[in-house]
Protein backbone atom coordinates (compact mmCIF):
# COMPACT_ATOMS: atom_id res chain seq x y z
CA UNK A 1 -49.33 50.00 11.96
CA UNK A 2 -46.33 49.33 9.54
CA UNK A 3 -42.71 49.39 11.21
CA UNK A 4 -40.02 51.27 9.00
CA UNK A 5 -37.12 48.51 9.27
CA UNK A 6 -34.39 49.78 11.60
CA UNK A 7 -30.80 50.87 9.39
CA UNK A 8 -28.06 48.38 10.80
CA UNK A 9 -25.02 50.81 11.43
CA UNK A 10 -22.01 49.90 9.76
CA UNK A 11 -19.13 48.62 11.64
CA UNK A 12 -15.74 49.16 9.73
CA UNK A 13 -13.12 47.24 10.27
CA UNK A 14 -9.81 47.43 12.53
CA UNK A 15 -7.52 50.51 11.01
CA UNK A 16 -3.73 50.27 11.75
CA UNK A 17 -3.92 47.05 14.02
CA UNK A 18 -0.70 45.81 15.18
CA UNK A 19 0.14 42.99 16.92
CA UNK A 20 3.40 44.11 18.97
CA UNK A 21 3.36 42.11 21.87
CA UNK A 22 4.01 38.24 21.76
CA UNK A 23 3.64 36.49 25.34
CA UNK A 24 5.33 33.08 25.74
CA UNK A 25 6.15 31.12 28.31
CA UNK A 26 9.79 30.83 29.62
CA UNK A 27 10.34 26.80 30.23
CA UNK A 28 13.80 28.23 32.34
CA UNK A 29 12.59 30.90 34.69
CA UNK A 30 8.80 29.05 34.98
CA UNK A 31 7.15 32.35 33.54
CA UNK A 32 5.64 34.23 31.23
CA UNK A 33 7.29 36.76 29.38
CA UNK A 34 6.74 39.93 27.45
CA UNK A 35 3.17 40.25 29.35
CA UNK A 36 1.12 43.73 28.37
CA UNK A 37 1.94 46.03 31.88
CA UNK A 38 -1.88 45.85 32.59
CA UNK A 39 -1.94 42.45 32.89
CA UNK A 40 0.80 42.30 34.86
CA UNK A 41 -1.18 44.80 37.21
CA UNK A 42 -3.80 42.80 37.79
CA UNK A 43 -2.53 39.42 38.18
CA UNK A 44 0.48 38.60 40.16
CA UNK A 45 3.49 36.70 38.76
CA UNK A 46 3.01 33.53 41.37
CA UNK A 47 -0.97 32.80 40.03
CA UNK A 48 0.53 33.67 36.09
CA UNK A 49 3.07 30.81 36.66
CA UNK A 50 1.15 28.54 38.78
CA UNK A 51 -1.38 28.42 35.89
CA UNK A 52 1.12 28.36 32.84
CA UNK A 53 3.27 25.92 34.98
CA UNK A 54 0.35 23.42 34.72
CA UNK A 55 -0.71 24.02 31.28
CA UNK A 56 3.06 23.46 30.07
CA UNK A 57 2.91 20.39 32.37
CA UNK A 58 -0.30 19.30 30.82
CA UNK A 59 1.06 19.45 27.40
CA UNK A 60 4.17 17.81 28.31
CA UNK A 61 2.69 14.98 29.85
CA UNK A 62 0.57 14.98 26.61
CA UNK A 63 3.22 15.18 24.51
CA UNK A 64 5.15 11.80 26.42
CA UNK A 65 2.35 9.68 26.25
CA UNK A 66 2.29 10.45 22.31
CA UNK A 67 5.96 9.43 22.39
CA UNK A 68 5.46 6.64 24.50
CA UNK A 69 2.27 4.42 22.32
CA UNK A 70 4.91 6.11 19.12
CA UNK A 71 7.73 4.35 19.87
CA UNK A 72 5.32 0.78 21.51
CA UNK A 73 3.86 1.07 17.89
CA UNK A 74 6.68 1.78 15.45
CA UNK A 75 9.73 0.15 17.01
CA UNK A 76 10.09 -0.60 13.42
CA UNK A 77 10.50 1.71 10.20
CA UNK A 78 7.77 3.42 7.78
CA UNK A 79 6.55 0.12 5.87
CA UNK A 80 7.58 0.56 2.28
CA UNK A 81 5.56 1.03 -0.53
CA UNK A 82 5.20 -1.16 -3.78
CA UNK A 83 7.51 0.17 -7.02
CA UNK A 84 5.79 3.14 -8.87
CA UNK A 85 9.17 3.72 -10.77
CA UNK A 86 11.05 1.70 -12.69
CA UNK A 87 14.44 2.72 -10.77
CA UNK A 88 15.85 2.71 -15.17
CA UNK A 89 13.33 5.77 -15.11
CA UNK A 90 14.17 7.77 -12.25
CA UNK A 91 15.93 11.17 -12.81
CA UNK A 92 18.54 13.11 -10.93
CA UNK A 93 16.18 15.35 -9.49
CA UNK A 94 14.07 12.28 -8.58
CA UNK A 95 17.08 10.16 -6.77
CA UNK A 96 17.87 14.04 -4.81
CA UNK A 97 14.15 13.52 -3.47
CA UNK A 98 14.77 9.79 -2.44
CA UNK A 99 18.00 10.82 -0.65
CA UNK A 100 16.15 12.06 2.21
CA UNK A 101 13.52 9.39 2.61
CA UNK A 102 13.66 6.18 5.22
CA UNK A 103 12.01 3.43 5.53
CA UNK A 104 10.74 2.77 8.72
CA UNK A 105 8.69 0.14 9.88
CA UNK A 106 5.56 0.77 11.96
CA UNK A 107 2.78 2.89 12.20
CA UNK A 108 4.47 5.93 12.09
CA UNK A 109 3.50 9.08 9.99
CA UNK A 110 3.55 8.93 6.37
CA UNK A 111 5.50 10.43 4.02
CA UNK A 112 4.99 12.27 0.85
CA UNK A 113 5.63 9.66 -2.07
CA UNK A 114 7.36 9.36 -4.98
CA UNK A 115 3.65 9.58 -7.07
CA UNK A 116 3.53 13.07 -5.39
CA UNK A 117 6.90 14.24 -6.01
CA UNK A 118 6.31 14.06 -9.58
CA UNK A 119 3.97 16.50 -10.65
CA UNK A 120 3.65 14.85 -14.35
CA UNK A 121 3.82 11.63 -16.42
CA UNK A 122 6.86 9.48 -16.19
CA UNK A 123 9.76 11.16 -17.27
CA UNK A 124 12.00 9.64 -20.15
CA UNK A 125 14.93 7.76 -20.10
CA UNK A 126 18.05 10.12 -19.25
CA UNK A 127 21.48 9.63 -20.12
CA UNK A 128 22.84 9.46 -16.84
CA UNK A 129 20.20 6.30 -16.23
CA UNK A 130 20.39 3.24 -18.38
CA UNK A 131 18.84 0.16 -18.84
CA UNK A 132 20.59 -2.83 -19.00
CA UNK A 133 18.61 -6.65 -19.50
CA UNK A 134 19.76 -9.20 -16.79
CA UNK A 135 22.61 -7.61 -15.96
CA UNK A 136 22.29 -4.43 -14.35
CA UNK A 137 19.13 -3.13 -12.76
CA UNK A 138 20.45 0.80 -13.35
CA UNK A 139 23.74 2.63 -13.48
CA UNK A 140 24.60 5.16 -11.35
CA UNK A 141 26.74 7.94 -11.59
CA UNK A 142 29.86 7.83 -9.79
CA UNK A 143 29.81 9.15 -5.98
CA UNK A 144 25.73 9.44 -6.29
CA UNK A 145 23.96 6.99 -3.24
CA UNK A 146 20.67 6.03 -3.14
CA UNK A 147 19.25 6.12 0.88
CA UNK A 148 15.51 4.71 0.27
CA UNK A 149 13.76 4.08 -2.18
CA UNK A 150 10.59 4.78 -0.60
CA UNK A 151 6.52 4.87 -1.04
CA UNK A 152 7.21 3.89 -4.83
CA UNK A 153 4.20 2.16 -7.00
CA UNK A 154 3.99 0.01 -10.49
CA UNK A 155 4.82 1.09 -14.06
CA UNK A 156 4.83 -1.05 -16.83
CA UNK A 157 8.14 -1.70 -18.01
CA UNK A 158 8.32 0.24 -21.23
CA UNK A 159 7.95 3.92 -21.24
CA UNK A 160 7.42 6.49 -24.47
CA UNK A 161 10.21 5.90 -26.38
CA UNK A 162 10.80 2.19 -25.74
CA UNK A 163 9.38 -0.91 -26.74
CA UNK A 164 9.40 -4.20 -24.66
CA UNK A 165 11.87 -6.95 -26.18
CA UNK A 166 9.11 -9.17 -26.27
CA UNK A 167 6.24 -8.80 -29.30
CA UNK A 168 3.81 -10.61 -27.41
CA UNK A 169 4.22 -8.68 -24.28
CA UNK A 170 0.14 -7.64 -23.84
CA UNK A 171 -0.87 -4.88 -21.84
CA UNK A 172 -1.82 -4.83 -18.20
CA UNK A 173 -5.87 -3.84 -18.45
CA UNK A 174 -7.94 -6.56 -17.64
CA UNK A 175 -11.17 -5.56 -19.84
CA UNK A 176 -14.88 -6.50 -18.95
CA UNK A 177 -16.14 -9.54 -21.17
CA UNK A 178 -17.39 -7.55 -24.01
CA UNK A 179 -13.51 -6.91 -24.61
CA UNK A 180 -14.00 -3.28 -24.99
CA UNK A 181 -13.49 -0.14 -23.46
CA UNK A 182 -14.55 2.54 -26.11
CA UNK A 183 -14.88 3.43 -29.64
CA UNK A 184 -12.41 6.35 -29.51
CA UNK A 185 -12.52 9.51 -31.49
CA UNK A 186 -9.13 9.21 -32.95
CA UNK A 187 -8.97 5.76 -35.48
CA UNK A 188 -7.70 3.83 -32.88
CA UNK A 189 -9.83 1.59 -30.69
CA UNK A 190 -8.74 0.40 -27.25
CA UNK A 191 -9.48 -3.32 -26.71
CA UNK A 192 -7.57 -6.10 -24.54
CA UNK A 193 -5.38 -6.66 -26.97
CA UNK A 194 -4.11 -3.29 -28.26
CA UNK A 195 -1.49 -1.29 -25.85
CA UNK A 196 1.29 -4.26 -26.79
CA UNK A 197 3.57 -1.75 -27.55
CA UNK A 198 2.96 -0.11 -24.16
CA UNK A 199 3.29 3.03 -26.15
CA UNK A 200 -1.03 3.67 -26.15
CA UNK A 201 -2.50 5.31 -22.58
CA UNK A 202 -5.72 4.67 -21.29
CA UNK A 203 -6.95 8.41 -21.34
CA UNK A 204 -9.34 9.55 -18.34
CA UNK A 205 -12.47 9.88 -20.78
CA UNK A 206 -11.80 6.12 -21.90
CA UNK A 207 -10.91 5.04 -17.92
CA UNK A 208 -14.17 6.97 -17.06
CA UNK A 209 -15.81 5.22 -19.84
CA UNK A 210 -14.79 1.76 -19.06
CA UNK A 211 -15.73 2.63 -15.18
CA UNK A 212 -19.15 3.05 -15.70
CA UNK A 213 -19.48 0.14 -17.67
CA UNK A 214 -19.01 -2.37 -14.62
CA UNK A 215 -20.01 0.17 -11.30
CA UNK A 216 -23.20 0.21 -9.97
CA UNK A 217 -25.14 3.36 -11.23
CA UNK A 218 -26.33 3.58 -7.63
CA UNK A 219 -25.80 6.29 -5.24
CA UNK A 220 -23.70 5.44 -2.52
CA UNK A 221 -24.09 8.55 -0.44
CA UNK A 222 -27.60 6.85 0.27
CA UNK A 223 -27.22 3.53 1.44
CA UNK A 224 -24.18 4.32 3.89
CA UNK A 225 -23.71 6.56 6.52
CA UNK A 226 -21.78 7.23 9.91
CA UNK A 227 -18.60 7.81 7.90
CA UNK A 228 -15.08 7.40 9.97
CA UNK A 229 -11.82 8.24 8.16
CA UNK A 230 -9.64 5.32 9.01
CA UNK A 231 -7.19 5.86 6.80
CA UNK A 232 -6.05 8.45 4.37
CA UNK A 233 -3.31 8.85 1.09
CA UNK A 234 -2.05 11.14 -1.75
CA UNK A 235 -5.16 10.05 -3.79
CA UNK A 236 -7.21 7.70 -2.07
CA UNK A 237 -9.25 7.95 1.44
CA UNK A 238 -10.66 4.75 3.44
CA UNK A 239 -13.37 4.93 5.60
CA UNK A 240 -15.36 2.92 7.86
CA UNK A 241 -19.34 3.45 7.03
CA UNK A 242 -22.73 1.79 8.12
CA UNK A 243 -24.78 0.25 5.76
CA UNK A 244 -28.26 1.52 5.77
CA UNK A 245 -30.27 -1.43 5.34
CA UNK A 246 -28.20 -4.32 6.95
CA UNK A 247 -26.61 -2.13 9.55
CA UNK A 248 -23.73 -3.63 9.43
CA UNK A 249 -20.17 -1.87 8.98
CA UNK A 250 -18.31 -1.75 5.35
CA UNK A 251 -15.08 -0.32 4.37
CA UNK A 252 -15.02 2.36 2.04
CA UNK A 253 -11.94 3.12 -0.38
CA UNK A 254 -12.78 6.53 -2.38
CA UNK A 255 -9.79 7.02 -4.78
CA UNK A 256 -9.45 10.13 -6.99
CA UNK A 257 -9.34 8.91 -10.55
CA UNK A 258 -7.87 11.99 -11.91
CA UNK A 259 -4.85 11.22 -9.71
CA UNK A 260 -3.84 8.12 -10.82
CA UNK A 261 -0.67 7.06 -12.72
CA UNK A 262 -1.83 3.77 -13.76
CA UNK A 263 -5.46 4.03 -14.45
CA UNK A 264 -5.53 0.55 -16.05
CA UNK A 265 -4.15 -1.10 -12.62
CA UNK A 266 -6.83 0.72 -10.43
CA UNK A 267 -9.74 -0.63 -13.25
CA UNK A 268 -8.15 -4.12 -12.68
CA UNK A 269 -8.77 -3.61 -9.10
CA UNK A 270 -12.58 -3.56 -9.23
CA UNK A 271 -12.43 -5.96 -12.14
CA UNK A 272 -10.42 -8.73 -10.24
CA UNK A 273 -12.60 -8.12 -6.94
CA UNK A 274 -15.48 -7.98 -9.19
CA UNK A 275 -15.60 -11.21 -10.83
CA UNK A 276 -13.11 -13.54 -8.52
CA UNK A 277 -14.97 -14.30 -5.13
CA UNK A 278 -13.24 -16.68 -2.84
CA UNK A 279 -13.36 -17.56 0.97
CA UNK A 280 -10.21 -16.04 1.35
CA UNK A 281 -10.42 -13.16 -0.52
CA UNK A 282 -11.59 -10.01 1.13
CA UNK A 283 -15.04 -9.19 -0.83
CA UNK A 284 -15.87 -6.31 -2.63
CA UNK A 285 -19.58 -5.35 -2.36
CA UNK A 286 -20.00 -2.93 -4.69
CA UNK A 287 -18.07 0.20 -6.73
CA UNK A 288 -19.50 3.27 -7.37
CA UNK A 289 -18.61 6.60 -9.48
CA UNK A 290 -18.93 9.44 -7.24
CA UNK A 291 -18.01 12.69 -9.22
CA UNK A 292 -14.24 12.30 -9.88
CA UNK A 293 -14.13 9.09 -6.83
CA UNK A 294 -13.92 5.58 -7.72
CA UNK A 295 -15.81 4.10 -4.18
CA UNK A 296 -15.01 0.46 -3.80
CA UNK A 297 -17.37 -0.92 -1.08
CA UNK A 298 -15.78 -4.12 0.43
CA UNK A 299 -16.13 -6.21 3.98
CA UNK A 300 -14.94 -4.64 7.20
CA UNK A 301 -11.84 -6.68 8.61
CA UNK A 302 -11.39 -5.69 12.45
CA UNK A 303 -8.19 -7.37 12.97
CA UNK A 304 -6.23 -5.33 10.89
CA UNK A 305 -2.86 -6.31 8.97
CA UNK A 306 -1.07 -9.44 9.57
CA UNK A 307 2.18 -7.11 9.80
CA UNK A 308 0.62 -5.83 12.90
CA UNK A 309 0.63 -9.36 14.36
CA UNK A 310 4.55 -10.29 13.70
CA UNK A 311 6.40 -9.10 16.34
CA UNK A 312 5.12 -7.70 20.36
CA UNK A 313 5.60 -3.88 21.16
CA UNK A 314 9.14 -4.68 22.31
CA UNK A 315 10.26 -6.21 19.02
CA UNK A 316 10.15 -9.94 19.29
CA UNK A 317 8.68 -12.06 17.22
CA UNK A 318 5.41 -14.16 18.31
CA UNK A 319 4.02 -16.88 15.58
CA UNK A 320 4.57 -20.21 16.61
CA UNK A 321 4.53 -22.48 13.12
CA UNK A 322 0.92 -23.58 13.72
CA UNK A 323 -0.01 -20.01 13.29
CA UNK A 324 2.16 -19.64 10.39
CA UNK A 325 1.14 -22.69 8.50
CA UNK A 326 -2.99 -21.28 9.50
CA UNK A 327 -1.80 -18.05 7.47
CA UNK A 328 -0.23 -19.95 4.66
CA UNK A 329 -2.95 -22.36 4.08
CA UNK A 330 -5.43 -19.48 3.75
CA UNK A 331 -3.39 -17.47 1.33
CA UNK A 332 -2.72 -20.29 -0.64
CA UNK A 333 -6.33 -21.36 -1.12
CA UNK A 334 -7.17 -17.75 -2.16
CA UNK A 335 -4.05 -17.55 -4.40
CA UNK A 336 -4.77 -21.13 -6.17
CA UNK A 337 -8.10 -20.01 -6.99
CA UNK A 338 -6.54 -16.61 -8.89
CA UNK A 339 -3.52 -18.60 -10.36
CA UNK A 340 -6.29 -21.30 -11.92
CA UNK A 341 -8.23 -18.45 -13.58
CA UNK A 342 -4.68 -17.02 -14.86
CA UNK A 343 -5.05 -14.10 -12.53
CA UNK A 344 -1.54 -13.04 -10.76
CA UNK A 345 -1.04 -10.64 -7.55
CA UNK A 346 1.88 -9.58 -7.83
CA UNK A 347 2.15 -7.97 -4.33
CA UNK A 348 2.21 -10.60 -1.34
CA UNK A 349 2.97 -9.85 1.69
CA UNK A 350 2.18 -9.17 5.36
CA UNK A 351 0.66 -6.14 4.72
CA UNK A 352 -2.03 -7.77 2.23
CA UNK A 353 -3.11 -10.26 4.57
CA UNK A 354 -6.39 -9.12 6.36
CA UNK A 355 -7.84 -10.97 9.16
CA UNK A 356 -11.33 -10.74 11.40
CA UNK A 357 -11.15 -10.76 15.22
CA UNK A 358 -12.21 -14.28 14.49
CA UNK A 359 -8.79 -15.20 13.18
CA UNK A 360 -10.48 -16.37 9.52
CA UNK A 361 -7.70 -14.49 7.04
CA UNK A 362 -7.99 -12.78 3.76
CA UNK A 363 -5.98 -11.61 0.78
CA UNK A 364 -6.23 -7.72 -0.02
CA UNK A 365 -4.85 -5.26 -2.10
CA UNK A 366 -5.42 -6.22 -6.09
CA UNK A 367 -3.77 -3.26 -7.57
CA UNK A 368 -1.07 -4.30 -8.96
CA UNK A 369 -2.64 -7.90 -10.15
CA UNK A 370 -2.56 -8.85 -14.14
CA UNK A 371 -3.94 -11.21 -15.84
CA UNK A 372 -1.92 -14.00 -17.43
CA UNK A 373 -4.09 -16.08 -19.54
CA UNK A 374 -5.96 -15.66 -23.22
CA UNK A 375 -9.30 -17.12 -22.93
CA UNK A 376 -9.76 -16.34 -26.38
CA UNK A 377 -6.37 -18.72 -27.56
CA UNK A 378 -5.54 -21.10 -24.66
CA UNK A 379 -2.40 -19.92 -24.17
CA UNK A 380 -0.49 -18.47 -21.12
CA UNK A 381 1.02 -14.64 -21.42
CA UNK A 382 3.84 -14.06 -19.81
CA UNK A 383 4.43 -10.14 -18.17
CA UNK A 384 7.66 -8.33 -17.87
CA UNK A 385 6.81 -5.29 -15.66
CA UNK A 386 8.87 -4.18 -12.55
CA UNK A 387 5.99 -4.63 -10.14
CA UNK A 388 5.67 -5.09 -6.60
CA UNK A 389 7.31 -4.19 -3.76
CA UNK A 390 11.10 -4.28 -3.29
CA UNK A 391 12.11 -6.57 -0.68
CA UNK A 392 9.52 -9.19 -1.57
CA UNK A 393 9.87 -9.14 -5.43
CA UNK A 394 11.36 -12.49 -7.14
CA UNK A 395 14.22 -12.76 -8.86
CA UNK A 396 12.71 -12.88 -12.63
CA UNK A 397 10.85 -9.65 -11.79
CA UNK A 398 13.54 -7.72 -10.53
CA UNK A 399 15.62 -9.52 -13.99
CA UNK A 400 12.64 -8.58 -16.31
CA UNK A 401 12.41 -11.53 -17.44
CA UNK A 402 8.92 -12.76 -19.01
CA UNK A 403 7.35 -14.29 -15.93
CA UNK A 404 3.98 -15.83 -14.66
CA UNK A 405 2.02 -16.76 -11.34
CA UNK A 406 5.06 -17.87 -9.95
CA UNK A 407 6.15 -14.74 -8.75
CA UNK A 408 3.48 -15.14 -6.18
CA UNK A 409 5.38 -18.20 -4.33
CA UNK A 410 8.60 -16.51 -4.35
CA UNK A 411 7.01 -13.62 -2.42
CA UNK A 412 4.84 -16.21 -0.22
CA UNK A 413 8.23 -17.33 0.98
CA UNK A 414 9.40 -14.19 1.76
CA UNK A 415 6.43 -12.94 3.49
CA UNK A 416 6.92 -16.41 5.61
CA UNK A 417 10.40 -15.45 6.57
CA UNK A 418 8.49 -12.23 8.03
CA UNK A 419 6.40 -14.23 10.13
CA UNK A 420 9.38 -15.83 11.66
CA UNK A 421 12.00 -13.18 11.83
CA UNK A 422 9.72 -10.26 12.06
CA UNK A 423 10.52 -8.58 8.94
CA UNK A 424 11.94 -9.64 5.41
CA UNK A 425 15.30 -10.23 4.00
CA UNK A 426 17.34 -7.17 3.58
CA UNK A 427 15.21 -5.01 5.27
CA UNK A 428 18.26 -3.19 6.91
CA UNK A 429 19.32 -2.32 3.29
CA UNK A 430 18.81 -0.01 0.59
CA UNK A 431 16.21 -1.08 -1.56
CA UNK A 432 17.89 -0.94 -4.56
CA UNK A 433 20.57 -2.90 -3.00
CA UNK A 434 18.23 -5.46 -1.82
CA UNK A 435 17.08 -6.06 -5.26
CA UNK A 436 20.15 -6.65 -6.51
CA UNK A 437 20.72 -8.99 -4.34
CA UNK A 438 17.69 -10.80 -4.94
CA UNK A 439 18.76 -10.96 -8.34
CA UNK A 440 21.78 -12.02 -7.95
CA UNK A 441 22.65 -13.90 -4.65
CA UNK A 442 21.23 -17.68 -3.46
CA UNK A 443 17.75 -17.37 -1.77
CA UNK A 444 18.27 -15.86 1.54
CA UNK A 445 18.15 -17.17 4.80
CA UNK A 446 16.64 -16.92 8.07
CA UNK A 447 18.27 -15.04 10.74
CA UNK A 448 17.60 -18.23 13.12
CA UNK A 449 16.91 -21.06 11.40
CA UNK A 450 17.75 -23.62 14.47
CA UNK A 451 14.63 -22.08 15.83
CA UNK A 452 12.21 -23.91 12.59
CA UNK A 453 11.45 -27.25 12.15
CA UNK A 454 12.31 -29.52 9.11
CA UNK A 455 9.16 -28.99 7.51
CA UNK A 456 8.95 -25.01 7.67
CA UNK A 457 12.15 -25.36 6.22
CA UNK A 458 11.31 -27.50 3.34
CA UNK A 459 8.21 -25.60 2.99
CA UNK A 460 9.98 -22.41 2.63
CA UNK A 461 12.51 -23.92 0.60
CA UNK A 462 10.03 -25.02 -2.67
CA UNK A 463 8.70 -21.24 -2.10
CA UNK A 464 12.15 -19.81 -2.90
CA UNK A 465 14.11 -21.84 -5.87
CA UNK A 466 15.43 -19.24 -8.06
CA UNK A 467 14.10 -21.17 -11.13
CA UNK A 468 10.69 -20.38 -11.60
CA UNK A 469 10.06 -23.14 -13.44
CA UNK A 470 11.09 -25.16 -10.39
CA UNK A 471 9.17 -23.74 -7.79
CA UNK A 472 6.23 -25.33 -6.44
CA UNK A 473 2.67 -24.18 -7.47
CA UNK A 474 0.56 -23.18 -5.02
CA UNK A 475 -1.60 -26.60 -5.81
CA UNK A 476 1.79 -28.28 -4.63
CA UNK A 477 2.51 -26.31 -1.44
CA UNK A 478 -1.09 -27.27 -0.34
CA UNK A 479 -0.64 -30.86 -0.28
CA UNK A 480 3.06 -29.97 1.71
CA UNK A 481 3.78 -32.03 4.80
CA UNK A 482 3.99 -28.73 6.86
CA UNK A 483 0.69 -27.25 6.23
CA UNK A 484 -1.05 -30.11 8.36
CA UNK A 485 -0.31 -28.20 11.45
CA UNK A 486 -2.52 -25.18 10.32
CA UNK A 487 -5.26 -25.09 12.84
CA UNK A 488 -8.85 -23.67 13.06
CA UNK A 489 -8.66 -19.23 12.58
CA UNK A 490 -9.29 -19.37 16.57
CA UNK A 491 -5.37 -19.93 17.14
CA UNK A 492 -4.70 -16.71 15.47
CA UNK A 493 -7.47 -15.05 17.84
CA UNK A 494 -4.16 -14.95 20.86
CA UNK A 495 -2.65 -12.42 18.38
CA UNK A 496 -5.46 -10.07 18.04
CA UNK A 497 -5.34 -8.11 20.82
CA UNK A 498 -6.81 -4.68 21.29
CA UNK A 499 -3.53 -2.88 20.75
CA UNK A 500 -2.62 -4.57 17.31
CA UNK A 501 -6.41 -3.75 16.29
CA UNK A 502 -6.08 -0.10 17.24
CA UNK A 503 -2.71 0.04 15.07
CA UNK A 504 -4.17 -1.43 11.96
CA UNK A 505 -3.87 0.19 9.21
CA UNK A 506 -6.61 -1.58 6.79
CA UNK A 507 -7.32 -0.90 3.53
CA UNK A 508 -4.39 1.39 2.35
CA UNK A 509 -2.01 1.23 -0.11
């Protein structure tokens, strides 16, 4: 017997729905208002408001406890972001967009950034906005304030239309070995030592192309799973993932390569965490192209930031100097391995310092790193770029003047000053303002210095000598006096409690 397949009828959709009635609740009276009459027929006004009452009491209660871990975890401003513009670069409409921002210091929401604001390449040098060397870091128009400078990245120091001062002034890719990226289609080749002129951009095809030169062709998608966002920005994501065959958990960074400024800086990245492994640098296990995502595969650090661990949830700080000198002999070690292979960071501070729930700690972040040496003729190259982030930037970057790996002291110093007075110098400032006093000004000072011993103070004092040439190398600062009362990791395990783990913020930039 065949069955003829039953016709579905045919529903049409809603004709001339309106929605006239809204029903809210009335936080004054205790009830709900504008209620349809039939509803108001049925149930009486005292179970209506007994019902509402507790749902509004519900959410409020909700909404306090919110407020309440808010304000334990963010006593202390938005933590600002490294320089994306050269403030010589930024436009009127730019510095109206930075008029609003704040910088806060905490956990607390993010904000759209300066990357985001601009919708294309780095505008050109206006009139209004000028350039002067050594001098002047920009000149503003009269009655025009800047508030914050806020959630701003690297860019090189010349732009279209400008050529650095100095000839030699090389790029900032850091190439694979072969010293190649692409044959191009138009005559022009990009190597490591073309871009001097900082007038040639790495195009996406080329990026792409030098990409898959040093990722792993593998999949990722199938050796990791149980994927938890931990963290998430403009045009990068970082999760938390399971490796298949170890089982053990990985951090996952998946950045959207057709969203970055700087393409060279983010191939640098992989490059630098590629080839430079170190006890006391966070490791990278693997990169991986991904349709337009760059996944960088690297160890799972469970205690979070150290700028989680400088002050309590009331505000006061909490390192005692053995902890501090623990912290500084670990960042040292890691950054006198990269200085000895001519390999600068270029962003130190709290907020690159990763540790375990061990207390062993490790240096993060390599986006902004260059390289400073010429295998090929011995010789040291010296960078110019406004790089880095405000408040912790030395004096010859901020004066772009040519400068080397000891821009990495300067901001080792600052970053100790954070450990002691819970936040760096200037912090209450503008960060323009803060620059130029940077530039400008003696080294700066600790809020309570009677509170140090001698030897944090001479330590701190060979990190911040104006004169780079002065300034102790990080081979010198680990043979300082001071650093013998760094301890074993476990005297940074006091500081890891579960609240500064939940706060962490790892892996983003």
């Amino acid at each position: 017997m065949v069955f003829k397949r039953k016709k579905r009828p045919e529903i049409s959709k809603p004709t001339n729905f309106q929605h006239i009635r809204k029903t809210y609740f009335d936080i004054n009276s205790q009830t709900l208002k504008d209620l349809p009459p039939q509803w108001t027929s049925i149930l009486t006004d005292e179970d209506i408001s007994r019902t509402a009452i507790a749902a509004y009491e519900r959410q409020r209660q909700r909404e306090q406890q919110q407020q309440q871990q808010q304000q334990q975890y963010s006593n202390q401003p938005p933590r600002p972001k490294p320089l994306i513009g050269d403030p010589c670069f930024l436009t009127p409409s730019d510095l109206e967009y930075l008029k609003s921002q704040t910088i806060v210091r905490g956990s607390g929401s993010s904000q759209q950034t300066l990357t985001n604001h601009r919708q294309t390449s780095p505008p050109k040098m206006s009139n209004d906005y000028t350039y002067h060397s050594h001098n002047q870091l920009i000149q503003i128009p009269r009655n025009t304030h800047l508030d914050r400078l806020y959630n701003i990245k690297s860019l090189d120091s010349s732009t279209d239309n400008r050529k650095p001062s100095v000839p030699n002034y090389q790029n900032e890719l850091i190439l694979p070995s072969n010293g190649k990226i692409k044959q191009a289609t138009s005559p022009a080749v990009v190597t490591t030592r073309e871009k001097i002129d900082g007038n040639t951009k790495l195009s996406l095809e080329d990026f792409v192309f030098a990409l898959q030169k040093v990722v792993s062709q593998s999949d990722p998608r199938t050796m990791y799973d149980h994927f938890v966002k931990i963290g998430e920005g403009s045009t990068a994501n970082v999760y938390i993932a399971i490796d298949k065959h170890y089982g053990t958990q990985v951090a996952i960074k998946q950045m959207n390569i057709t969203k970055q400024q700087r393409k060279e800086l983010l191939f640098n990245e992989v490059m630098i965490m590629r080839d430079y492994k170190h006890p006391n640098i966070v490791e990278m296990y693997g990169s991986y192209l991904v349709d337009n995502e760059l996944w960088v595969v690297m160890e799972y650090l469970d205690g979070g930031a150290l700028t989680n661990l400088l002050v309590t949830p009331t505000g006061e700080t909490q390192m005692n100097e053995q902890q501090i000198a623990t912290v500084c002999k670990s960042v040292l070690k890691a950054l006198a391995y990269l200085h000895s292979n001519g390999v600068i960071h270029r962003d130190i501070k709290s907020d690159s310092i990763l540790l375990s729930t061990d207390g062993f700690v490790k240096l993060s972040d390599f986006g902004f790193c260059a390289q400073v040496m010429n295998e090929k003729k011995a010789q040291t190259i010296k960078r110019k770029s406004l790089v880095g982030t405000p408040y912790w930037m030395s004096p010859e970057v901020i004066s772009r003047t040519p400068y080397s790996t000891e821009v990495d002291i300067w901001s080792l110093g600052i970053m100790v000053m954070e450990m002691i007075d819970g936040e760096p110098p200037y912090f209450n400032e503008q960060p323009l303002t803060a620059m130029r006093k940077i530039r400008d000004q003696p080294p700066p000072k600790l809020k309570n210095p009677h509170k140090t011993s001698s030897l944090l103070q001479g330590f701190l004092g060979r990190c911040l000598v104006r004169d780079p040439s002065q300034r102790a190398t990080a081979i010198d600062l680990l043979d300082h006096p001071f650093l013998r009362h760094a301890g074993n990791p476990s005297c940074l395990q006091t500081l890891l409690s579960e609240q500064t783990i939940a706060k962490g913020n790892l892996y983003v930039s």
